[in-house]
N, C-alpha and C. Protein backbone atom coordinates (compact mmCIF):
# COMPACT_ATOMS: atom_id res chain seq x y z
N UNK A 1 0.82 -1.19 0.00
CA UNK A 1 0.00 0.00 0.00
C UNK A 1 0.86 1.26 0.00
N UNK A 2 1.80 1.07 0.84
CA UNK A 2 2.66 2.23 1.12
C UNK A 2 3.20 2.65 -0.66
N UNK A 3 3.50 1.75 -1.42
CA UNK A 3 4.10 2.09 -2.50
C UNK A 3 3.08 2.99 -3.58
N UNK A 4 1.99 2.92 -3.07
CA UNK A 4 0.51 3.67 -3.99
C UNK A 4 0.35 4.90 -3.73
N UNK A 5 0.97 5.29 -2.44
CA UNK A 5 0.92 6.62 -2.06
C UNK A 5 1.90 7.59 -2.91
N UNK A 6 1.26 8.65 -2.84
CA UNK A 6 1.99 9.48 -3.82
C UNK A 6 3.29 10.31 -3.37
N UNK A 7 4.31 10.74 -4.45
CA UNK A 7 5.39 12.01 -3.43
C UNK A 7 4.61 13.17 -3.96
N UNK A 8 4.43 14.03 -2.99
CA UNK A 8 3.93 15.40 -3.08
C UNK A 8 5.13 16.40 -3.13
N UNK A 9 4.68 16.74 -3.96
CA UNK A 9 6.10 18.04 -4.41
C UNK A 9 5.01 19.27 -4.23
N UNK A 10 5.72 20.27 -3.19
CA UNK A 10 5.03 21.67 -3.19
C UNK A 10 5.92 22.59 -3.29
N UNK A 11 4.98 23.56 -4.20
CA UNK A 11 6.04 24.33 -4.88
C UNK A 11 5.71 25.76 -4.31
N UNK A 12 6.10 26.59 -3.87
CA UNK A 12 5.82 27.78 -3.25
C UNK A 12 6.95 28.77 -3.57
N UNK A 13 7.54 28.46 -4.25
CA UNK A 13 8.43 29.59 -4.99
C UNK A 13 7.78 30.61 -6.11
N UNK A 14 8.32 31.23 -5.72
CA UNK A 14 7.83 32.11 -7.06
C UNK A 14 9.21 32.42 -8.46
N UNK A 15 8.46 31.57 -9.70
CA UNK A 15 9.09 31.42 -10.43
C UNK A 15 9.72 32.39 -11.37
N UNK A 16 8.91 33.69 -11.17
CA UNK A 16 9.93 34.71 -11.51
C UNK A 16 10.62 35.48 -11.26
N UNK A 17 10.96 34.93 -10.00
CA UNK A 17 11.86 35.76 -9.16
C UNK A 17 13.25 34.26 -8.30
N UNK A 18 12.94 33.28 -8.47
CA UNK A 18 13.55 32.37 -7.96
C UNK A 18 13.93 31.07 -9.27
N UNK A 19 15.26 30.02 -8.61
CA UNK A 19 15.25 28.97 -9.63
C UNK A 19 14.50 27.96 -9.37
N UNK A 20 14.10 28.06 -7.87
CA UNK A 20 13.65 26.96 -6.80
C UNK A 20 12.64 26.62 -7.29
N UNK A 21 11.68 27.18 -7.79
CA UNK A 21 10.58 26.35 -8.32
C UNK A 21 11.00 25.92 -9.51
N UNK A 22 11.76 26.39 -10.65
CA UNK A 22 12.21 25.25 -11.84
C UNK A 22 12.81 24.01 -11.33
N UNK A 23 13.57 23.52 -10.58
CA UNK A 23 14.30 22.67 -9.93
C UNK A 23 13.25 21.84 -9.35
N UNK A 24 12.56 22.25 -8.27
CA UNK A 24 11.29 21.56 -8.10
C UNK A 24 10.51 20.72 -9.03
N UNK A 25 10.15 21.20 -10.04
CA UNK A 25 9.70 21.15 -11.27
C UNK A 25 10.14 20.08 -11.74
N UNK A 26 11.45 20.25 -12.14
CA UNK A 26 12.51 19.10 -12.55
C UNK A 26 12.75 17.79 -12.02
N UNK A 27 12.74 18.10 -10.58
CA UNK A 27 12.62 16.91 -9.98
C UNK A 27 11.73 16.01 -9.55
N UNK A 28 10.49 16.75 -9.84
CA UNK A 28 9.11 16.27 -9.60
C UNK A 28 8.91 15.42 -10.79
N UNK A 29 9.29 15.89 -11.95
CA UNK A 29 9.53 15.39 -13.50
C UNK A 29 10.26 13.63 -13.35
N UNK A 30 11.80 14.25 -12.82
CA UNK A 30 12.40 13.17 -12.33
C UNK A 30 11.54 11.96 -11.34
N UNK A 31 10.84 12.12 -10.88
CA UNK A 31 10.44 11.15 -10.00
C UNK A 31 9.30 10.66 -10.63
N UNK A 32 8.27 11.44 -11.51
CA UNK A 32 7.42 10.74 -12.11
C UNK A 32 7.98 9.70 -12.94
N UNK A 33 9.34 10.29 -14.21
CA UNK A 33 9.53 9.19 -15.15
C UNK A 33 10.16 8.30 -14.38
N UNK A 34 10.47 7.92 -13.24
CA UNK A 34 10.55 6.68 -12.26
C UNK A 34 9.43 5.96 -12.25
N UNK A 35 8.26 6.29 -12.91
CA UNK A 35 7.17 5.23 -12.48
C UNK A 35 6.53 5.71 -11.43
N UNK A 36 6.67 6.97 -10.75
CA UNK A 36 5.94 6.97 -9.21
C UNK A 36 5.01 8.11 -9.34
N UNK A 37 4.06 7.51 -8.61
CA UNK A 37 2.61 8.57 -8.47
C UNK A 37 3.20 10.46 -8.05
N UNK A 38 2.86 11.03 -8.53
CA UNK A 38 3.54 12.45 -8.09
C UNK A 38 2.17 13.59 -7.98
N UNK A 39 2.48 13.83 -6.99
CA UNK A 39 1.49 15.25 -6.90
C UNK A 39 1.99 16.75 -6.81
N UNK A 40 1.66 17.47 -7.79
CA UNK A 40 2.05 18.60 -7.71
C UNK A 40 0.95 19.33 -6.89
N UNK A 41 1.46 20.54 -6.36
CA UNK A 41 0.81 21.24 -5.53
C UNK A 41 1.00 22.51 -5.44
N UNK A 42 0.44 23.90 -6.01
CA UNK A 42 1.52 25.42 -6.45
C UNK A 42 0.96 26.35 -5.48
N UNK A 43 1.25 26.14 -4.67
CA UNK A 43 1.06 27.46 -3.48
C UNK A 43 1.42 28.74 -3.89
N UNK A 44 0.43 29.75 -3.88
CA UNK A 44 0.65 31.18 -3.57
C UNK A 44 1.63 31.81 -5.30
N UNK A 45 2.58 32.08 -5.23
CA UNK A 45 3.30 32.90 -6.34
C UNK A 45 3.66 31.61 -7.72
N UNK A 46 3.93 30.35 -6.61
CA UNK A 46 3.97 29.23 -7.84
C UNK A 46 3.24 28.94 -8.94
N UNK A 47 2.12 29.45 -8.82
CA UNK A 47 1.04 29.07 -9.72
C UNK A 47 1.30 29.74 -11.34
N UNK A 48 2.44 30.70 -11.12
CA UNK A 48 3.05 31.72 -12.01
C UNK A 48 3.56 30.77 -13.12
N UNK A 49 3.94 29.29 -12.41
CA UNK A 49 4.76 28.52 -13.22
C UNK A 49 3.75 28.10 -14.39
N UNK A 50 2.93 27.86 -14.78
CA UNK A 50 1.82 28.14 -16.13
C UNK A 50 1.50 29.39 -16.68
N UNK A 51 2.37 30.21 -16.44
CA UNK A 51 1.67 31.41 -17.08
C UNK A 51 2.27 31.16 -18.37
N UNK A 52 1.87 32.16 -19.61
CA UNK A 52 2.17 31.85 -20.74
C UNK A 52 3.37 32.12 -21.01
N UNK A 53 3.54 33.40 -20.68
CA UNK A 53 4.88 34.09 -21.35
C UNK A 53 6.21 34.01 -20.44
N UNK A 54 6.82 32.69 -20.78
CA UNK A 54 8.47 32.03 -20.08
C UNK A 54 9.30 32.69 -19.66
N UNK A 55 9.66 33.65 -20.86
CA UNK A 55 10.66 34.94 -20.79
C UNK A 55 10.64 36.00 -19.24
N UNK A 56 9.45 35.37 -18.81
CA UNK A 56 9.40 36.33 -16.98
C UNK A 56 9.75 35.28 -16.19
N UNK A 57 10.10 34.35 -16.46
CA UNK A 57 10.07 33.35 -15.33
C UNK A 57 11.54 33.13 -15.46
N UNK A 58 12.24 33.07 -14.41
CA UNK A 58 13.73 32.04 -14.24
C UNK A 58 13.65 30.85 -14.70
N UNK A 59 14.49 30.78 -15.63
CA UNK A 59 14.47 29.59 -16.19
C UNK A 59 13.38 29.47 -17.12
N UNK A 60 12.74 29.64 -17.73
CA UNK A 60 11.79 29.86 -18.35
C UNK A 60 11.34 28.59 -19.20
N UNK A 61 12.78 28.95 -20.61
CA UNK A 61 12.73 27.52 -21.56
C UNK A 61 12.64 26.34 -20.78
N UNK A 62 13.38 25.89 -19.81
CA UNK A 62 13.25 24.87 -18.99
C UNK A 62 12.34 24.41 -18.18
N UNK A 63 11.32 25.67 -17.87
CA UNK A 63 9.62 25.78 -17.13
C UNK A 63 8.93 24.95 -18.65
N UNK A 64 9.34 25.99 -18.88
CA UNK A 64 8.34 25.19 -20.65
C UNK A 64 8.04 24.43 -21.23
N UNK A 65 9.68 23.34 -20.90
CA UNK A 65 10.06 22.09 -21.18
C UNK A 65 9.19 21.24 -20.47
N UNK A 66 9.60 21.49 -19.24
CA UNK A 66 9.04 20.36 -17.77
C UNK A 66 7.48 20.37 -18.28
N UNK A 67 7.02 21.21 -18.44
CA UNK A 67 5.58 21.80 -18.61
C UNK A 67 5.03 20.75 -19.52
N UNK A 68 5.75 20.84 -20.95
CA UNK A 68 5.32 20.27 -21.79
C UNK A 68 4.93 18.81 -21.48
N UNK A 69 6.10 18.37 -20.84
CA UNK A 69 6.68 16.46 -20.34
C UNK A 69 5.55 15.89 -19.37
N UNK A 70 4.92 17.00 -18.70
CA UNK A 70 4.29 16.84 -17.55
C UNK A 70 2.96 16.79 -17.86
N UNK A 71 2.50 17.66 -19.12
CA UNK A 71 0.98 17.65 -19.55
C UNK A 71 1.05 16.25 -20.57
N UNK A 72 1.69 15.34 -21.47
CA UNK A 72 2.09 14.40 -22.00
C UNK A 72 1.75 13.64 -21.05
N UNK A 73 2.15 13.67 -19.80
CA UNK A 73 2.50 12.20 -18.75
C UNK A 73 0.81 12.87 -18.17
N UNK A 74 -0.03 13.77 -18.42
CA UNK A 74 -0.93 13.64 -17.92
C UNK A 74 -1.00 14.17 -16.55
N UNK A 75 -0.01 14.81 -16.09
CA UNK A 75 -0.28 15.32 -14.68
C UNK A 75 -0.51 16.04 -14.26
N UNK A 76 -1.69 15.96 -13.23
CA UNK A 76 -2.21 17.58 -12.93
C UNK A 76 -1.19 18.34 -12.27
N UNK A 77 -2.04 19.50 -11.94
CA UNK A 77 -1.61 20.64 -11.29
C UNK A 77 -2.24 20.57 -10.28
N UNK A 78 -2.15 20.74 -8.55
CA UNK A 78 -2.93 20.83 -7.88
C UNK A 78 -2.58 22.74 -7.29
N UNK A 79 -3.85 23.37 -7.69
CA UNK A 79 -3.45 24.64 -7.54
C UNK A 79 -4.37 25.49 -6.23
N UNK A 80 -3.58 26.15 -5.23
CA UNK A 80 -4.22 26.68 -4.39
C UNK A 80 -5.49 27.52 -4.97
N UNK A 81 -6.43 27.86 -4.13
CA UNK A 81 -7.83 28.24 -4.72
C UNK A 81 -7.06 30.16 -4.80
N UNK A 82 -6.76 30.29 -3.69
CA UNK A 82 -6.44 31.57 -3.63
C UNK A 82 -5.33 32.21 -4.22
N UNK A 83 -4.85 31.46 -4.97
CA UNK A 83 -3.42 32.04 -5.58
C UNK A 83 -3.87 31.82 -6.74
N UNK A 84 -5.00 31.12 -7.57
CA UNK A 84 -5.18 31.01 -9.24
C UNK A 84 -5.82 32.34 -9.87
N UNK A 85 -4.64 32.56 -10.62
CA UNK A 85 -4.56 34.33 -11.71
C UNK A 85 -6.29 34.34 -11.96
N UNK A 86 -6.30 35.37 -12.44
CA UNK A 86 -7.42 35.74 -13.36
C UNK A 86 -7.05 36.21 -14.92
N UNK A 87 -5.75 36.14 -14.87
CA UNK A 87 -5.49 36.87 -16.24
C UNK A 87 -5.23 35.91 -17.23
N UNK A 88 -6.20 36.32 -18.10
CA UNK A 88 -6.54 34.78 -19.48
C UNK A 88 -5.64 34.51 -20.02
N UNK A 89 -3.97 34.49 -20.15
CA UNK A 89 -2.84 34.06 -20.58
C UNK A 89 -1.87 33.34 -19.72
N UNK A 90 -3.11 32.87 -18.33
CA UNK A 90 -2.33 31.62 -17.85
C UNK A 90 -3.06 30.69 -18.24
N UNK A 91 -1.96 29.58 -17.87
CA UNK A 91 -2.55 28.47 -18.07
C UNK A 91 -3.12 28.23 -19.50
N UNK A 92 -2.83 29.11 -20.69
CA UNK A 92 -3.72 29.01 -22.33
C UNK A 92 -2.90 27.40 -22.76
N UNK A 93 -1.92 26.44 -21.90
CA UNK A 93 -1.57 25.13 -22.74
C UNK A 93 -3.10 24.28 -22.32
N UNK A 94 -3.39 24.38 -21.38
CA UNK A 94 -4.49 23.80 -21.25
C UNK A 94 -4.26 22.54 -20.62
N UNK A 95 -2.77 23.18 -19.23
CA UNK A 95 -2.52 21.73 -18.44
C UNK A 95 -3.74 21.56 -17.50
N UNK A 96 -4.01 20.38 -17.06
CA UNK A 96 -5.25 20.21 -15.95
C UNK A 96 -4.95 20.70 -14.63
N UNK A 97 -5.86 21.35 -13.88
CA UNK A 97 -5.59 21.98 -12.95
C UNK A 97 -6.62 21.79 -11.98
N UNK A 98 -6.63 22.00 -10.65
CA UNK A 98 -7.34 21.08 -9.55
C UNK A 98 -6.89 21.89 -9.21
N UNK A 99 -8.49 23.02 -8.36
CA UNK A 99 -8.01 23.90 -7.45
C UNK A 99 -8.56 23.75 -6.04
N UNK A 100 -7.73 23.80 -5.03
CA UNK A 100 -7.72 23.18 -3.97
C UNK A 100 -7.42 23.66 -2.60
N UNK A 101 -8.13 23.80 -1.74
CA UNK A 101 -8.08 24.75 -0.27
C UNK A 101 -6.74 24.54 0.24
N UNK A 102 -6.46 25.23 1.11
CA UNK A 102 -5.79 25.05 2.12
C UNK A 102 -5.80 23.58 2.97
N UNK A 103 -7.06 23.46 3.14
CA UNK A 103 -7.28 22.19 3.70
C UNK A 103 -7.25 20.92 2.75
N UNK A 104 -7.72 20.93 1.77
CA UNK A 104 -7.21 20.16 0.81
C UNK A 104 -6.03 19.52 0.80
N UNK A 105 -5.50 20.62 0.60
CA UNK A 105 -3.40 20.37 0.20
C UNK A 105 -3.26 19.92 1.98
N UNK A 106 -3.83 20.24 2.98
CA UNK A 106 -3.43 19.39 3.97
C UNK A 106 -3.69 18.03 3.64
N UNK A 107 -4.67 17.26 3.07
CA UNK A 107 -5.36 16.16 3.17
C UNK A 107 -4.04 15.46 1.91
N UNK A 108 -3.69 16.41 0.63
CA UNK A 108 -2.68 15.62 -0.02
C UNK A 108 -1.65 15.40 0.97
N UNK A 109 -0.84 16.34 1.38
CA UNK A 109 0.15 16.16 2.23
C UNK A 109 0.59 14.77 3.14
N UNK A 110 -1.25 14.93 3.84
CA UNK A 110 -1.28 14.12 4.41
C UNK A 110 -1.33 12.45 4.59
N UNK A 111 -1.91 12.29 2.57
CA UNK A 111 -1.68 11.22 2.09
C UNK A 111 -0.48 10.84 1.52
N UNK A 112 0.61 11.75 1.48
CA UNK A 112 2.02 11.48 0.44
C UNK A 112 2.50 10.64 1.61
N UNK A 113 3.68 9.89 0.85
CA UNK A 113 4.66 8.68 1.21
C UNK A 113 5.81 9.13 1.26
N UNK A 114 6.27 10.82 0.49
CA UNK A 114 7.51 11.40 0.40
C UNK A 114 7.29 12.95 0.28
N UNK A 115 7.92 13.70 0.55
CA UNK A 115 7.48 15.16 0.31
C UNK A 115 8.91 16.07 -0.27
N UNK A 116 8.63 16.91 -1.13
CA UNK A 116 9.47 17.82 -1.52
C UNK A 116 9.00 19.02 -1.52
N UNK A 117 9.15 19.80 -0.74
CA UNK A 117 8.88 21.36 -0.82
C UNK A 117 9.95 22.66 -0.79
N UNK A 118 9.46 23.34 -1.95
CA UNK A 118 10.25 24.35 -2.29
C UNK A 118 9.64 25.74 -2.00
């Protein structure tokens, strides 16, 4: 059972101002193409990491990349309720997104088997 549980990667960086959430990103990437259940989770400024235009973000091409690999493998986004933009040029790839309380992201947390937070 233990092996069904997911690693929760939370990302709370803000990606245009930090590398920490690309790296996150990356490694969350890394652990999915291992075969393992992964939950993303974008607290607060992270949620930036779908916006359209790369060129604001650190690391950007490499946001873009992960981005791409990650909507392919099918994986959501689990996105805080209170941190999701209003401005219609996020999110235009049309990755899946699951927006989710505070209490929520306790309840993932609380189901992960491994945690990475940035």
């Amino acid at each position: 059972m233990a092996a069904s549980r997911p690693v929760v990667v939370v990302i709370s960086a803000d990606p245009r101002a930090s590398h920490r959430a690309n790296e996150a990103m990356r490694i969350g990437l890394g652990i999915v193409a291992g075969e393992n259940d992964v939950t993303f989770v974008l607290l607060g400024p992270a949620a930036h990491l779908l916006d359209e235009d790369t060129d604001e973000l650190v690391d950007g091409d490499d946001i873009a990349r992960f981005r791409a690999n990650l909507k392919q493998l099918e994986v959501p986004f689990h996105v805080e309720v209170d941190a999701l933009p209003t401005d219609p040029a996020w999110n235009v790839e049309g990755h899946r997104v699951i927006p989710v309380t505070r209490q929520e992201i306790a309840g993932l947390v609380g189901r992960g088997r491994r945690f990475l937070v940035f």
